[in-house]
PDB file of N, CA and C in Angstrom:
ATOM      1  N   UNK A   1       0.848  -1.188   0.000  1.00  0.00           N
ATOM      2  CA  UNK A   1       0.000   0.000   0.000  1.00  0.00           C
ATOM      3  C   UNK A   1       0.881   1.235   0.000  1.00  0.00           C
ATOM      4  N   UNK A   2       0.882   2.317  -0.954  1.00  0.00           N
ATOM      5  CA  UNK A   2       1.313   3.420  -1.146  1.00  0.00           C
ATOM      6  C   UNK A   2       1.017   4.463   0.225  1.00  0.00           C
ATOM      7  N   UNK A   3       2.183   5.333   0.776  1.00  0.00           N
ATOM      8  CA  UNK A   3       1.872   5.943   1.484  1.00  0.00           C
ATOM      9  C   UNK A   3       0.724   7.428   0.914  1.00  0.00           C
ATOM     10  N   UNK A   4      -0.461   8.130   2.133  1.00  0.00           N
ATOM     11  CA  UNK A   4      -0.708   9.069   1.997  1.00  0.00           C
ATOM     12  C   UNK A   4      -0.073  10.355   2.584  1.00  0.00           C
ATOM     13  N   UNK A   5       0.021  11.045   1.914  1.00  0.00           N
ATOM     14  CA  UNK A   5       0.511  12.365   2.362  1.00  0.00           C
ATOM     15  C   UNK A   5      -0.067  14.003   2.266  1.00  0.00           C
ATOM     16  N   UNK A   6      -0.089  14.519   3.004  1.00  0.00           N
ATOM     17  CA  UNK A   6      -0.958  15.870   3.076  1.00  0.00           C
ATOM     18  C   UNK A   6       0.137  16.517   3.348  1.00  0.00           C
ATOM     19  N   UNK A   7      -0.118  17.719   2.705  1.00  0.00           N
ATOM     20  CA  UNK A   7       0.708  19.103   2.601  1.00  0.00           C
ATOM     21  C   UNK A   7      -0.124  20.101   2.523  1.00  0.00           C
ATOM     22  N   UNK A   8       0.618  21.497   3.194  1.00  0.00           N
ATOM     23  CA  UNK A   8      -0.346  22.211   2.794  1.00  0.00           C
ATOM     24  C   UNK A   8       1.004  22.983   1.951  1.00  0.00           C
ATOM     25  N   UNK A   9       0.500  23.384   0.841  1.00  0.00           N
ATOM     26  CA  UNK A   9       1.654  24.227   0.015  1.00  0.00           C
ATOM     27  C   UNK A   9       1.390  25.764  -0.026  1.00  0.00           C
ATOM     28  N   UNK A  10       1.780  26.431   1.217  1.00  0.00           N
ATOM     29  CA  UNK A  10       1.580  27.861   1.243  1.00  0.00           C
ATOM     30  C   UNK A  10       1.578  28.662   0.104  1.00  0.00           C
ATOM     31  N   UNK A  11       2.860  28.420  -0.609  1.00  0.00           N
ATOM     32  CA  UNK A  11       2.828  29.483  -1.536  1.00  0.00           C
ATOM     33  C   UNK A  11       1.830  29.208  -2.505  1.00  0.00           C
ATOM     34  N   UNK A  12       2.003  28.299  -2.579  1.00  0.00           N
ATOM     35  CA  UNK A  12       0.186  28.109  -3.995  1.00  0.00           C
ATOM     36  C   UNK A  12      -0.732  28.385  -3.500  1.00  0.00           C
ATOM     37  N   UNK A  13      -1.253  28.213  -2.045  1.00  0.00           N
ATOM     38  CA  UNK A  13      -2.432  28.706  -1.059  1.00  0.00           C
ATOM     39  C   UNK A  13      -3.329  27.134  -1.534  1.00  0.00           C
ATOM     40  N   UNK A  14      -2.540  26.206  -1.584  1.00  0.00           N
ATOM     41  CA  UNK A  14      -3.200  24.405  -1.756  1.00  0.00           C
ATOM     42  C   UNK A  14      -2.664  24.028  -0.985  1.00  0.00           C
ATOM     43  N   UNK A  15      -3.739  22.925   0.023  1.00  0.00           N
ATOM     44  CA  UNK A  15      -3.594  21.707   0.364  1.00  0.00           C
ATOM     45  C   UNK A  15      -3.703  20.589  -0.763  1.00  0.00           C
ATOM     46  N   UNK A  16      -2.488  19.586  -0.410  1.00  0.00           N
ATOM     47  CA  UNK A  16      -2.446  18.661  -1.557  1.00  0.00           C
ATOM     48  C   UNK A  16      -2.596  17.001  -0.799  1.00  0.00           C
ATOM     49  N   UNK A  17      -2.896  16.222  -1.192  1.00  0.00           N
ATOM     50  CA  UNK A  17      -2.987  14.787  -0.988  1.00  0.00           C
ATOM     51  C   UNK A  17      -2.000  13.763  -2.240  1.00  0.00           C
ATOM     52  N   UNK A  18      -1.625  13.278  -1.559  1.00  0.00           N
ATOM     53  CA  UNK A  18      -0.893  12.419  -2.949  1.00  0.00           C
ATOM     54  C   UNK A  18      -0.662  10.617  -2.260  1.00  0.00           C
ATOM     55  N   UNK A  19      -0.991  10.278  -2.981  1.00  0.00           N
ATOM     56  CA  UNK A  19      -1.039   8.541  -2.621  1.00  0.00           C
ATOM     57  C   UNK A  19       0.231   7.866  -3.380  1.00  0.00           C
ATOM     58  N   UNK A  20       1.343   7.641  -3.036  1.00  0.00           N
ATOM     59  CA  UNK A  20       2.536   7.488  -4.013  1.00  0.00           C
ATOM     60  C   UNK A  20       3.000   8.974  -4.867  1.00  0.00           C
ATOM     61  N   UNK A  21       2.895   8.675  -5.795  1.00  0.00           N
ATOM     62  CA  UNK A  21       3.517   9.847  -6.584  1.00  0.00           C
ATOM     63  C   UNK A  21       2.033  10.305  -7.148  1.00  0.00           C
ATOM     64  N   UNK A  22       1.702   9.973  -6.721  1.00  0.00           N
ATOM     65  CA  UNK A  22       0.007  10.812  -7.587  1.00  0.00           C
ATOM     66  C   UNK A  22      -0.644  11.582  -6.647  1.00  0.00           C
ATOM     67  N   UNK A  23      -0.912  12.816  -7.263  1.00  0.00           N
ATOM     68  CA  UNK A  23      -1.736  13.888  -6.776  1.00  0.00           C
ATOM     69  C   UNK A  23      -3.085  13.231  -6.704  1.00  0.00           C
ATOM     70  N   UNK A  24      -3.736  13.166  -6.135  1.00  0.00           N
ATOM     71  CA  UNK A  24      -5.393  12.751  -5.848  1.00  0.00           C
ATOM     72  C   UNK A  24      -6.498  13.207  -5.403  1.00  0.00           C
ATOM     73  N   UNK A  25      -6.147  14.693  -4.978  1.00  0.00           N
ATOM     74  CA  UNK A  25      -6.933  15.734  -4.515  1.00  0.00           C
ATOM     75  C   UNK A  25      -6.340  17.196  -4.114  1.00  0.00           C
ATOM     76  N   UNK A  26      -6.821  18.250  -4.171  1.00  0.00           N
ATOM     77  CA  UNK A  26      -6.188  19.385  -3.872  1.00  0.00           C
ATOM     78  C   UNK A  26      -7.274  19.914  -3.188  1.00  0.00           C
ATOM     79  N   UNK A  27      -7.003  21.042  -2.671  1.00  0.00           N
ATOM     80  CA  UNK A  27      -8.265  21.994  -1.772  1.00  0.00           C
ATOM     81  C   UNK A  27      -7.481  23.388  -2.031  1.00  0.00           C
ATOM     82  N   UNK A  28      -7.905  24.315  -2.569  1.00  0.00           N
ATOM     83  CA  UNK A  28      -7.144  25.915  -2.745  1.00  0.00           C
ATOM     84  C   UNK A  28      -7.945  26.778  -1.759  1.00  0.00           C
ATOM     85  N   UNK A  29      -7.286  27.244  -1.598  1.00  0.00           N
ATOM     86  CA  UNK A  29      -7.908  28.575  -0.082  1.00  0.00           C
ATOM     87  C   UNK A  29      -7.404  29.946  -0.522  1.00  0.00           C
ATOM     88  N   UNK A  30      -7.971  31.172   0.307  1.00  0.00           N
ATOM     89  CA  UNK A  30      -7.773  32.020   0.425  1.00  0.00           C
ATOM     90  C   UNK A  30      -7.623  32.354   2.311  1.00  0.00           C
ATOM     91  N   UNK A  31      -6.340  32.915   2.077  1.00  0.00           N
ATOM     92  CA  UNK A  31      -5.930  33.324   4.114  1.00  0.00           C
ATOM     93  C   UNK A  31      -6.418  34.381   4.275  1.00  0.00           C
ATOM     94  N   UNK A  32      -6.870  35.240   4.902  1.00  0.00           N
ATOM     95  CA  UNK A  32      -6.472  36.861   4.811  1.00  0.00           C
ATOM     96  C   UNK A  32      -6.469  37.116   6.118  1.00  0.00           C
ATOM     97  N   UNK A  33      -5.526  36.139   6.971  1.00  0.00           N
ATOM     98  CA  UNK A  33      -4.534  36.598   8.007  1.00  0.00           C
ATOM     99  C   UNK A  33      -5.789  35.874   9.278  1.00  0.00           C
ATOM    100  N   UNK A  34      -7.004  35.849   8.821  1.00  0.00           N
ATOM    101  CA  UNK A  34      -8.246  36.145  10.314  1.00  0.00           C
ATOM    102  C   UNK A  34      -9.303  34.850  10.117  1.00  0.00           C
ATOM    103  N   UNK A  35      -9.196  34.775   8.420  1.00  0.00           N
ATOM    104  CA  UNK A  35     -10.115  33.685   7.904  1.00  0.00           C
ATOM    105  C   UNK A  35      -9.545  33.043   7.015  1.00  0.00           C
ATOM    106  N   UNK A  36      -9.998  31.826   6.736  1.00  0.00           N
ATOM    107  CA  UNK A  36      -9.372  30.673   5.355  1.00  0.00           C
ATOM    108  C   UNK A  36     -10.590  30.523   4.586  1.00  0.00           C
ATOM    109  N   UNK A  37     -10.929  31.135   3.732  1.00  0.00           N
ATOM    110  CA  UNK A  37     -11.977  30.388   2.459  1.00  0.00           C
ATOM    111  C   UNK A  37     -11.935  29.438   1.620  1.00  0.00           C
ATOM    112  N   UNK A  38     -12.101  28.285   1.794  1.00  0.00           N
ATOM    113  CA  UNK A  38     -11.678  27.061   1.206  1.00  0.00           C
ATOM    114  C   UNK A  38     -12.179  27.032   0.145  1.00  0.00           C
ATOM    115  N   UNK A  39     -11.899  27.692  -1.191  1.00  0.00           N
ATOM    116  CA  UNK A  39     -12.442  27.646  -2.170  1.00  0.00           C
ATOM    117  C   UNK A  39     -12.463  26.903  -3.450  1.00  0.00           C
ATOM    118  N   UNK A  40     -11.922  25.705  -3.548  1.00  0.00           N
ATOM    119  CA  UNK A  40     -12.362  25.107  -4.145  1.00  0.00           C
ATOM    120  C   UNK A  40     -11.481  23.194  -4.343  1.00  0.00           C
ATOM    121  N   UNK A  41     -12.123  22.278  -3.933  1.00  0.00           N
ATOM    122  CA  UNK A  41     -11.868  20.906  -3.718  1.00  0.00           C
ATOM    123  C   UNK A  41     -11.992  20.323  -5.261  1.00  0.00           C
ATOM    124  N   UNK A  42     -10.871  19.769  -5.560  1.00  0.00           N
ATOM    125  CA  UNK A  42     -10.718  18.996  -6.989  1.00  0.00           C
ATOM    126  C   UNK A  42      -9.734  17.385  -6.382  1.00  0.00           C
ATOM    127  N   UNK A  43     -10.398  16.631  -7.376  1.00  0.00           N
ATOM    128  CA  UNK A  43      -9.924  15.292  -7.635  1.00  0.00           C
ATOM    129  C   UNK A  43      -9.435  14.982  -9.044  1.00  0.00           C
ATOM    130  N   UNK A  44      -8.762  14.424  -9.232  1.00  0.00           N
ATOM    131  CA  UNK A  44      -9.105  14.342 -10.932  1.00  0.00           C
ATOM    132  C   UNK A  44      -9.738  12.875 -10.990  1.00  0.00           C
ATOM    133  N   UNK A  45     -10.249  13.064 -12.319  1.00  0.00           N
ATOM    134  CA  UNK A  45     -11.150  12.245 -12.812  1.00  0.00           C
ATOM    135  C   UNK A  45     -11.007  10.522 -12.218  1.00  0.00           C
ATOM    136  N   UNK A  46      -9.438   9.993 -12.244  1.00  0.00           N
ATOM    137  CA  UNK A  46      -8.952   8.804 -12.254  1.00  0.00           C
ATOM    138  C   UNK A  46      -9.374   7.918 -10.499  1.00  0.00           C
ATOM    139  N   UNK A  47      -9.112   9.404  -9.353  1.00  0.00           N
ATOM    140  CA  UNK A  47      -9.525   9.156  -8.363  1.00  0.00           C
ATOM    141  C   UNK A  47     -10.310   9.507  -7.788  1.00  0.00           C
ATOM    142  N   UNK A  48     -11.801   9.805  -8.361  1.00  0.00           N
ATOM    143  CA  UNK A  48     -12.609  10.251  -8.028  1.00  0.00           C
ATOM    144  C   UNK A  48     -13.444   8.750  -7.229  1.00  0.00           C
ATOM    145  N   UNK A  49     -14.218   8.789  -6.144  1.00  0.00           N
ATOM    146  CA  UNK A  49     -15.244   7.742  -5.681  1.00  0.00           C
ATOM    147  C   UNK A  49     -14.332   6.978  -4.361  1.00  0.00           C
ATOM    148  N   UNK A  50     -13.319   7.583  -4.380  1.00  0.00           N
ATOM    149  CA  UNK A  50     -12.681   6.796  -3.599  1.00  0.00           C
ATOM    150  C   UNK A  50     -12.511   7.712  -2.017  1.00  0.00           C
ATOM    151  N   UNK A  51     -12.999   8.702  -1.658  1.00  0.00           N
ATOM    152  CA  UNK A  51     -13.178   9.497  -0.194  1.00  0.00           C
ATOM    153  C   UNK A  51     -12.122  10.401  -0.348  1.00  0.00           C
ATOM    154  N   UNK A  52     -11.391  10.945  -1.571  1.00  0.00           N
ATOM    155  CA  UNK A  52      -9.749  11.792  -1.424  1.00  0.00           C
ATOM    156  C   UNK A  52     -10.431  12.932  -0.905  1.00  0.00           C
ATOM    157  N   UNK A  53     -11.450  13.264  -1.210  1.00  0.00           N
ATOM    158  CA  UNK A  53     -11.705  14.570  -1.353  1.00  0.00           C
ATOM    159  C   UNK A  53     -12.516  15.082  -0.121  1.00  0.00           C
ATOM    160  N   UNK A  54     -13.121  13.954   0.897  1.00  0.00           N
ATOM    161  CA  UNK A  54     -13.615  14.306   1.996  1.00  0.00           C
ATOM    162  C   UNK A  54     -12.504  14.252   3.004  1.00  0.00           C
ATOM    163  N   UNK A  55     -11.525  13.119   2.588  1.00  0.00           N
ATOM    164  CA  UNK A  55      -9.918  13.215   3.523  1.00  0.00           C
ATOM    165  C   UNK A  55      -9.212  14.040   3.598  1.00  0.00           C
ATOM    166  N   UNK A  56      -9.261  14.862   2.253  1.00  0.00           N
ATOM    167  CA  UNK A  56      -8.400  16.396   2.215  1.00  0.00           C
ATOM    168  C   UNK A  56      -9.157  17.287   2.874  1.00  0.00           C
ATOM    169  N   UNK A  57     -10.495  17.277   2.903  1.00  0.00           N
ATOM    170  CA  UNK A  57     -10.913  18.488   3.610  1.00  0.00           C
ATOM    171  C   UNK A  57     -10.842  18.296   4.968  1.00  0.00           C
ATOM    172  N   UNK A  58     -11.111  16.954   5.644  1.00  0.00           N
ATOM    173  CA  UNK A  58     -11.012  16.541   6.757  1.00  0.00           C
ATOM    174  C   UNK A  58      -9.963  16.993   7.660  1.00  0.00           C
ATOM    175  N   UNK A  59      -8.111  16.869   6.828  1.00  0.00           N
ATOM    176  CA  UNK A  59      -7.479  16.852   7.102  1.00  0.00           C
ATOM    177  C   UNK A  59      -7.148  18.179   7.100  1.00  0.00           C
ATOM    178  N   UNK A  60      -7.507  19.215   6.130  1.00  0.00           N
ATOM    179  CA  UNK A  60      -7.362  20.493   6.662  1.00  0.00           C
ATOM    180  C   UNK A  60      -8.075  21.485   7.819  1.00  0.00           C
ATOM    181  N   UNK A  61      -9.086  21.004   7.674  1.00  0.00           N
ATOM    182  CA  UNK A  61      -9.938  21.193   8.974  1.00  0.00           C
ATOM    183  C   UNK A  61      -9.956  20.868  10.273  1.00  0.00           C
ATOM    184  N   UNK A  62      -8.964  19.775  10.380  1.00  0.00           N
ATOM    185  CA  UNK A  62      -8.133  18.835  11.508  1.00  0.00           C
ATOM    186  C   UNK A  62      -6.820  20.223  11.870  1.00  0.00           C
ATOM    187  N   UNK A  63      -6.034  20.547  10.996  1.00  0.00           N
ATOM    188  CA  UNK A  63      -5.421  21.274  11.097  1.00  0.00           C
ATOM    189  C   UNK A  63      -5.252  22.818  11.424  1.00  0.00           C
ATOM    190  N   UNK A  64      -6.384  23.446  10.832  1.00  0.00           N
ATOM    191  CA  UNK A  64      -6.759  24.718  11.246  1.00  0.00           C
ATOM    192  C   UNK A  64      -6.939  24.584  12.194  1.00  0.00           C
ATOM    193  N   UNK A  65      -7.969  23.680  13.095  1.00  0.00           N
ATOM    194  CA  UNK A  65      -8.932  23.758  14.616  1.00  0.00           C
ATOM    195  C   UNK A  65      -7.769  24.214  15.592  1.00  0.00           C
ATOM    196  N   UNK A  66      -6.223  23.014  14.973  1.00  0.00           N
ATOM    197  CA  UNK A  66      -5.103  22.389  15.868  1.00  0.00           C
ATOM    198  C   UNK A  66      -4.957  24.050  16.053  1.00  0.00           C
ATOM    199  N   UNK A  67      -4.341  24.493  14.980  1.00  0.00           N
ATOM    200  CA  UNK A  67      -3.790  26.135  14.741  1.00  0.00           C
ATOM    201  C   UNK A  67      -4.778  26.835  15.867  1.00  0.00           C
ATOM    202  N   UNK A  68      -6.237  27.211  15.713  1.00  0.00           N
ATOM    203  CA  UNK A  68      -7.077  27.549  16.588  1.00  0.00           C
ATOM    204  C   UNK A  68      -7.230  29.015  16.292  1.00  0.00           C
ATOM    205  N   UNK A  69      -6.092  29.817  14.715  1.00  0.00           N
ATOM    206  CA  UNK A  69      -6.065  31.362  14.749  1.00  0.00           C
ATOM    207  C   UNK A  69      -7.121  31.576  13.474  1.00  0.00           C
ATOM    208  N   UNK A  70      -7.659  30.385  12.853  1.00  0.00           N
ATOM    209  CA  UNK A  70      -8.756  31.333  11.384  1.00  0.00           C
ATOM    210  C   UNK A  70      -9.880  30.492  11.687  1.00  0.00           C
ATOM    211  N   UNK A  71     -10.926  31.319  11.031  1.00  0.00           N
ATOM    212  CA  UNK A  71     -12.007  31.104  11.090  1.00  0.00           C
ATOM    213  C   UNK A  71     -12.035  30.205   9.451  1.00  0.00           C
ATOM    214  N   UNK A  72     -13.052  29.412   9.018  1.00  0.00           N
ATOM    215  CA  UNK A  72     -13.270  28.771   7.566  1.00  0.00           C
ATOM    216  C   UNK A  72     -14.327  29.191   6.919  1.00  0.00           C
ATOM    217  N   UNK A  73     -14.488  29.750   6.103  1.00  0.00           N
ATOM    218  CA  UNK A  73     -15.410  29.985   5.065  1.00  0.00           C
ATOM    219  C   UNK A  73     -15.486  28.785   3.952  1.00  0.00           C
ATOM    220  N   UNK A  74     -16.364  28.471   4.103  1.00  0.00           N
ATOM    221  CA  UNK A  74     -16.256  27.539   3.085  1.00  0.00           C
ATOM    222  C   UNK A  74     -17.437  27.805   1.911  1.00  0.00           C
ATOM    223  N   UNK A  75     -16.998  28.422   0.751  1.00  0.00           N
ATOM    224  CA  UNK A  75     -16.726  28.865  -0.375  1.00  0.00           C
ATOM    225  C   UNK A  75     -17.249  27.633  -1.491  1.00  0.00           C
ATOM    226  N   UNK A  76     -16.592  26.610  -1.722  1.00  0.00           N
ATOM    227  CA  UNK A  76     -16.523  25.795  -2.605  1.00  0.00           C
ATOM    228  C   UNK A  76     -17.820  24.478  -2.035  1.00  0.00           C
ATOM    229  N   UNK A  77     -18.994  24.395  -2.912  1.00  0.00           N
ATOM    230  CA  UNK A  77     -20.240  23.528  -2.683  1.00  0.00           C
ATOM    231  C   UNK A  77     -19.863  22.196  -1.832  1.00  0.00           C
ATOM    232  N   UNK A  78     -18.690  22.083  -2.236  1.00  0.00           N
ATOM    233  CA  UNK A  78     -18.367  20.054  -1.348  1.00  0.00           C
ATOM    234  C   UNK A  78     -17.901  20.374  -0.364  1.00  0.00           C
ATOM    235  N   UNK A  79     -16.748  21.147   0.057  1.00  0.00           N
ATOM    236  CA  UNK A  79     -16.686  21.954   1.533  1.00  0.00           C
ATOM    237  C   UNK A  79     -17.740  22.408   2.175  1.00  0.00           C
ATOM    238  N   UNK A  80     -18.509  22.869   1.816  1.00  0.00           N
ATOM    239  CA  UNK A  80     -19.952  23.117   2.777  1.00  0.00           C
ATOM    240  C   UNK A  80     -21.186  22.077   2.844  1.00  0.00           C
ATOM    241  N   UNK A  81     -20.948  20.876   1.981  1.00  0.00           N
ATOM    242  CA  UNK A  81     -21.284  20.121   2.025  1.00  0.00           C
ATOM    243  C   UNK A  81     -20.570  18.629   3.223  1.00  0.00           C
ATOM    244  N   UNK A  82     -19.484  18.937   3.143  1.00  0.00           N
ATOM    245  CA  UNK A  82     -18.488  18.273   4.077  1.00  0.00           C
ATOM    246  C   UNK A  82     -19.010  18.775   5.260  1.00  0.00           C
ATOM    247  N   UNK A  83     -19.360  20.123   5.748  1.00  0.00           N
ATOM    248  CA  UNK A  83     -19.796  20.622   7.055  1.00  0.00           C
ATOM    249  C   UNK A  83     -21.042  20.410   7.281  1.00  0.00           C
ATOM    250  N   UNK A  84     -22.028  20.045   6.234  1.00  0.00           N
ATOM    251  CA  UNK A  84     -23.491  20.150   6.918  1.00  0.00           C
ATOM    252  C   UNK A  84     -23.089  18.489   7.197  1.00  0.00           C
ATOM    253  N   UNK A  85     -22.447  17.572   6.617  1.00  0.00           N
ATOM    254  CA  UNK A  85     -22.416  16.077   6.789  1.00  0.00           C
ATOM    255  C   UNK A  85     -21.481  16.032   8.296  1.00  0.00           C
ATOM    256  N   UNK A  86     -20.647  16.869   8.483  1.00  0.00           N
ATOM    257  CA  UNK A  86     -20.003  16.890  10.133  1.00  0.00           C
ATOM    258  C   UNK A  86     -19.991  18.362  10.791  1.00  0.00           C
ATOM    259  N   UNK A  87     -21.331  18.243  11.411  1.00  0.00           N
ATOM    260  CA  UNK A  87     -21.644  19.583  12.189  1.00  0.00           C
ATOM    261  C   UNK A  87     -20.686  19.688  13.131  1.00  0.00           C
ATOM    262  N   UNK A  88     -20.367  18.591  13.652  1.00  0.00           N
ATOM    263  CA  UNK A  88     -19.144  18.585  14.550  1.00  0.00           C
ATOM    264  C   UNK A  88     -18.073  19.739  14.514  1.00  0.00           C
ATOM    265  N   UNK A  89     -17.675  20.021  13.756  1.00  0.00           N
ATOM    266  CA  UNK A  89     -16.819  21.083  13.395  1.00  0.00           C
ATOM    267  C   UNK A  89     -16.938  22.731  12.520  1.00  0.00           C
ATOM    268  N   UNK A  90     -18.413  22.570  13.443  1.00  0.00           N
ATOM    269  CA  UNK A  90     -19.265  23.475  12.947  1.00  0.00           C
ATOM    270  C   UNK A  90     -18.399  24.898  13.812  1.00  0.00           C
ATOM    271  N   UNK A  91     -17.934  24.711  15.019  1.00  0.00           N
ATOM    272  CA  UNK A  91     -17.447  25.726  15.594  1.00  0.00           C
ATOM    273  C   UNK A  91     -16.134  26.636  15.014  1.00  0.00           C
ATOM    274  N   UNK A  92     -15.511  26.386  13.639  1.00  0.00           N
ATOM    275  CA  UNK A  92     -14.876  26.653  13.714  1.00  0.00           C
ATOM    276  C   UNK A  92     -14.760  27.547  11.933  1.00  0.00           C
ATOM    277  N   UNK A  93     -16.719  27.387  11.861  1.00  0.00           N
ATOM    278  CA  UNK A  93     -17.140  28.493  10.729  1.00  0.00           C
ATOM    279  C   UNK A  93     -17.367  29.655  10.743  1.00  0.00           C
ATOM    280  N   UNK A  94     -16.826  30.840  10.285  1.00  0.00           N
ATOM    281  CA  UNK A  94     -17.157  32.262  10.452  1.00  0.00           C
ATOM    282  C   UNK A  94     -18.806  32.368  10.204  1.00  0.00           C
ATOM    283  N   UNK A  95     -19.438  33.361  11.390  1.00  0.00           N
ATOM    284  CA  UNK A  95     -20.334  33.380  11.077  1.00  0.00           C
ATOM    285  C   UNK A  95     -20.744  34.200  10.567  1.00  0.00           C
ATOM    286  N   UNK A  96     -21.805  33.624   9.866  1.00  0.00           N
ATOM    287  CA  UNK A  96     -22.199  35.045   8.917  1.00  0.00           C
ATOM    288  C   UNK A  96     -22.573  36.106   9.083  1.00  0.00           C
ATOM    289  N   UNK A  97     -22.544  37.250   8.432  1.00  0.00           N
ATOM    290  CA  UNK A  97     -23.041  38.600   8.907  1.00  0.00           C
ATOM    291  C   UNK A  97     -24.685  38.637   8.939  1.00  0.00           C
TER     292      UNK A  97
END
């Protein structure tokens, strides 16, 4: 079994997933120092059906909480879909105006 690995790649403003040498999901954000807008979750086509894309968000959302300094906007339909499916980590959504 190929290892998984999560990164978050600051300068691109992506979290990445890669299973061996293959990319298998990305998540792109916006920081602006107070909040993270997770704007938009991609798989490509080959690994799609297989959970990459609820593990990447999982795993960034695991990570921010850890951090404890941004709030998440979540921007992109499967990210806010990821949150109504785990309210659990509902505390850690900017709320709306």
């Amino acid at each position: 079994m190929s290892e998984t690995r999560f990164a978050d790649q600051k300068d691109a403003s992506r979290y990445t997933l890669h299973v061996g040498d293959d990319l298998v999901s990305a998540l792109d954000y916006n920081d602006d120092g107070r909040s993270v807008a997770l704007t938009r979750a991609f798989t490509p086509p080959p690994f799609r059906g297989k959970g990459y894309a609820a593990e990447i968000v999982a795993r960034a959302v695991a990570e921010l909480e850890e951090r404890g300094d941004r709030e998440v906007i979540p921007v992109c339909w499967y990210v806010a879909e990821w949150f109504e499916r785990h309210p659990e980590h509902a505390g850690i959504l900017k709320a709306r105006a």
